[in-house]
Every structure is written in C-alpha cells, then in structure tokens.
Protein backbone atom coordinates (compact mmCIF):
# COMPACT_ATOMS: atom_id res chain seq x y z
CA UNK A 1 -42.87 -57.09 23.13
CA UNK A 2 -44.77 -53.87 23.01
CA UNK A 3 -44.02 -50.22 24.24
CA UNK A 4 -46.82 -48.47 25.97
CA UNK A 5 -46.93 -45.20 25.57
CA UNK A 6 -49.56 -42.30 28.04
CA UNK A 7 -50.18 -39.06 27.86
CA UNK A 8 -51.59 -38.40 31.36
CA UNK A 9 -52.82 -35.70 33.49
CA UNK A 10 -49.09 -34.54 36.16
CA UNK A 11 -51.24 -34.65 38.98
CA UNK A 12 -52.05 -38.57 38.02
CA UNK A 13 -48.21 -39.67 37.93
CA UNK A 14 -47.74 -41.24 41.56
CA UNK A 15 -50.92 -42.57 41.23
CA UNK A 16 -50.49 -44.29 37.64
CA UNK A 17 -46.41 -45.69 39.26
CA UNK A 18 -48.21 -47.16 42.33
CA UNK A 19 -50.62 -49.19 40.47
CA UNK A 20 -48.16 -50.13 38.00
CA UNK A 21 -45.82 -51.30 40.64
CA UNK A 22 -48.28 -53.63 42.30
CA UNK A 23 -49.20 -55.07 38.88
CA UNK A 24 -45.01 -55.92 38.78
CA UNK A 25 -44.08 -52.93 36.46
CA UNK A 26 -40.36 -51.97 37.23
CA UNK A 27 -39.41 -49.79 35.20
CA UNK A 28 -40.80 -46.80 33.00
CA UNK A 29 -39.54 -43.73 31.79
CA UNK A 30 -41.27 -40.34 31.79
CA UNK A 31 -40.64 -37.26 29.99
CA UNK A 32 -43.02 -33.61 30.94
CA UNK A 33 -44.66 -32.93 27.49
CA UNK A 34 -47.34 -30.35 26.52
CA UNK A 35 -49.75 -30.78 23.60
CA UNK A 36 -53.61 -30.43 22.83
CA UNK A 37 -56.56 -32.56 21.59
CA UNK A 38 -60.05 -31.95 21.83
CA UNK A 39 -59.68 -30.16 25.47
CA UNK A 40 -57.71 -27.45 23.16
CA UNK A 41 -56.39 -24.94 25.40
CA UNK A 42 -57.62 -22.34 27.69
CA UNK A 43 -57.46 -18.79 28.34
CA UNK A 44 -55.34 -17.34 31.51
CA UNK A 45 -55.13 -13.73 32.27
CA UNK A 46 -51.42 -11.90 33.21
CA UNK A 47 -51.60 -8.40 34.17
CA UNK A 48 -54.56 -7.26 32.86
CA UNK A 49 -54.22 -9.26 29.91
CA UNK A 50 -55.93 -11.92 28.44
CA UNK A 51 -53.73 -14.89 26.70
CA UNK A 52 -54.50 -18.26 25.23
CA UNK A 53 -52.49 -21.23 26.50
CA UNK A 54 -52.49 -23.76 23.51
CA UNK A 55 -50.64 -26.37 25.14
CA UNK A 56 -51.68 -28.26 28.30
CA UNK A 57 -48.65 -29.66 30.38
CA UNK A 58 -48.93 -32.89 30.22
CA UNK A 59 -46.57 -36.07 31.66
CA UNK A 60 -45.76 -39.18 28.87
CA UNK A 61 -44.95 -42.53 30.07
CA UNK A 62 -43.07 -44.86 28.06
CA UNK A 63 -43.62 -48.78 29.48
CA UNK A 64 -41.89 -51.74 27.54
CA UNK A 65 -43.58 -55.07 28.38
CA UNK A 66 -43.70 -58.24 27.32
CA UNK A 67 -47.29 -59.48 25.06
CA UNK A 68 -48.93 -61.14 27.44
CA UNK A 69 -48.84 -58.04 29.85
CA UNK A 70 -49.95 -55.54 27.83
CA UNK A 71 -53.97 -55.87 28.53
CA UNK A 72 -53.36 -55.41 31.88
CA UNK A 73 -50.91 -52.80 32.00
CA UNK A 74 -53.81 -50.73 29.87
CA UNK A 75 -56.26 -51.32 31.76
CA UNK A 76 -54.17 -50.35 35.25
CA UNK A 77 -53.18 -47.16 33.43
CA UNK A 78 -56.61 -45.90 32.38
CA UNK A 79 -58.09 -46.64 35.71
CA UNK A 80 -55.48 -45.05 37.98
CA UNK A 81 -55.35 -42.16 35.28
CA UNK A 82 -59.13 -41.36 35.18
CA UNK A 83 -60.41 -38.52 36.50
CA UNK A 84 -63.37 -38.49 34.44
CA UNK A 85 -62.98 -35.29 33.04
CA UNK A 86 -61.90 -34.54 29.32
CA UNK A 87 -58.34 -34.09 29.14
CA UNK A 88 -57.58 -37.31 30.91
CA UNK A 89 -55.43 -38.29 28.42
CA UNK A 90 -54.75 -41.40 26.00
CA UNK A 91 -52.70 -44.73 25.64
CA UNK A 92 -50.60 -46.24 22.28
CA UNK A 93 -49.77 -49.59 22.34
CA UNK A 94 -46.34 -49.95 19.51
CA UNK A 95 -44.64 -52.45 18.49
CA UNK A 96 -41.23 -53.32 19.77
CA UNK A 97 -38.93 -55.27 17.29
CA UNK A 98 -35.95 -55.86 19.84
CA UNK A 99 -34.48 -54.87 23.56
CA UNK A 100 -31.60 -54.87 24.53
CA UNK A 101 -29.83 -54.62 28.41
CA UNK A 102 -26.85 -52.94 27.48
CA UNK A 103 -25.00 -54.03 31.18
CA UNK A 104 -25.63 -57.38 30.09
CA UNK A 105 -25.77 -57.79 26.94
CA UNK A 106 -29.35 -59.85 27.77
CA UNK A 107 -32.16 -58.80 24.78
CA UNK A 108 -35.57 -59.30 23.97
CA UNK A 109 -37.93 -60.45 26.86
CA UNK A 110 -35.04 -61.40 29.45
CA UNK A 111 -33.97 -57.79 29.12
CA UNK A 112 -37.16 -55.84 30.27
C-alpha cells in the first residue's frame, strides 16, 4: 500500500475527484494548505499599498491505494491537475506500513 499525496492548484479539485472517481478512487481526504516553491509568491496591492504574498493557497490530497494502483492514480492526477502553467503543483508517493477500518476492524488492503 502507498499514500499519495498532491499539492494542487483549488481551482483543479472537482476536476482531479472526477477523474479519480472514474478510475474507482473512493475515497480521499483533502486539507486547504498554502506554501511556495519555485512560483514563490507574488505581490498584491491593499489600499495604496504594496504587499508580498509568500504563500500560495493551495489544496493537498491525501489518496491511500493499494501497489498495483498507484501508476495510474499518478498519472490521472497530473493530467486532470495540469494547467500547464508553473505552480501546477506536485505528487509524493509514501509508503504505507498498515490500514486499518476502524468500523470493522478489516486492515491492510481489504480496508481501503
């Protein structure tokens, strides 16, 4: 088993769950982040003045799958994520020891 972890662009999310879904992805878990890599930041202006924004809002999803589906799973997130412009985010692939369903007691692959 493997966790998948993205950093995408907000805008991308629906996007990203619908292809997941029709690849058979049921479940993920996503948490609004901000951060910075090589797109940095920008400057915004407020009232008159000028102020850097170091951290871009960004969305992370976490996606626990069994070995066998995590090739595809990458590849559906970096197309559906693309936008071809830099900031578009990036993907960790982690290892995951054990699962457990807690309802069921059920654990490794039978409990994604």
């Amino acid at each position: 088993m493997k966790i998948i972890e993205a950093i995408i662009k907000p805008f991308k999310l629906d996007e990203v769950k619908n292809a997941l879904s029709e690849v058979g992805i049921e479940g993920i878990t996503v948490t609004e982040v901000k951060g910075f890599g090589r797109q940095k930041g920008h400057t915004e202006l407020y009232r008159g003045a000028e102020y850097v924004v170091d951290f871009i809002p960004k969305v992370k999803l976490e996606i626990v799958v069994a070995d066998e589906l995590v090739a595809k799973v990458i590849e559906t997130i970096a197309e559906s994520a693309k936008t071809g412009r830099i900031g578009d985010g990036k993907i960790f692939v982690l290892p995951l020891e054990e699962a457990l369903r807690i309802r069921t007691g059920e654990k490794g692959n039978d409990a994604i």
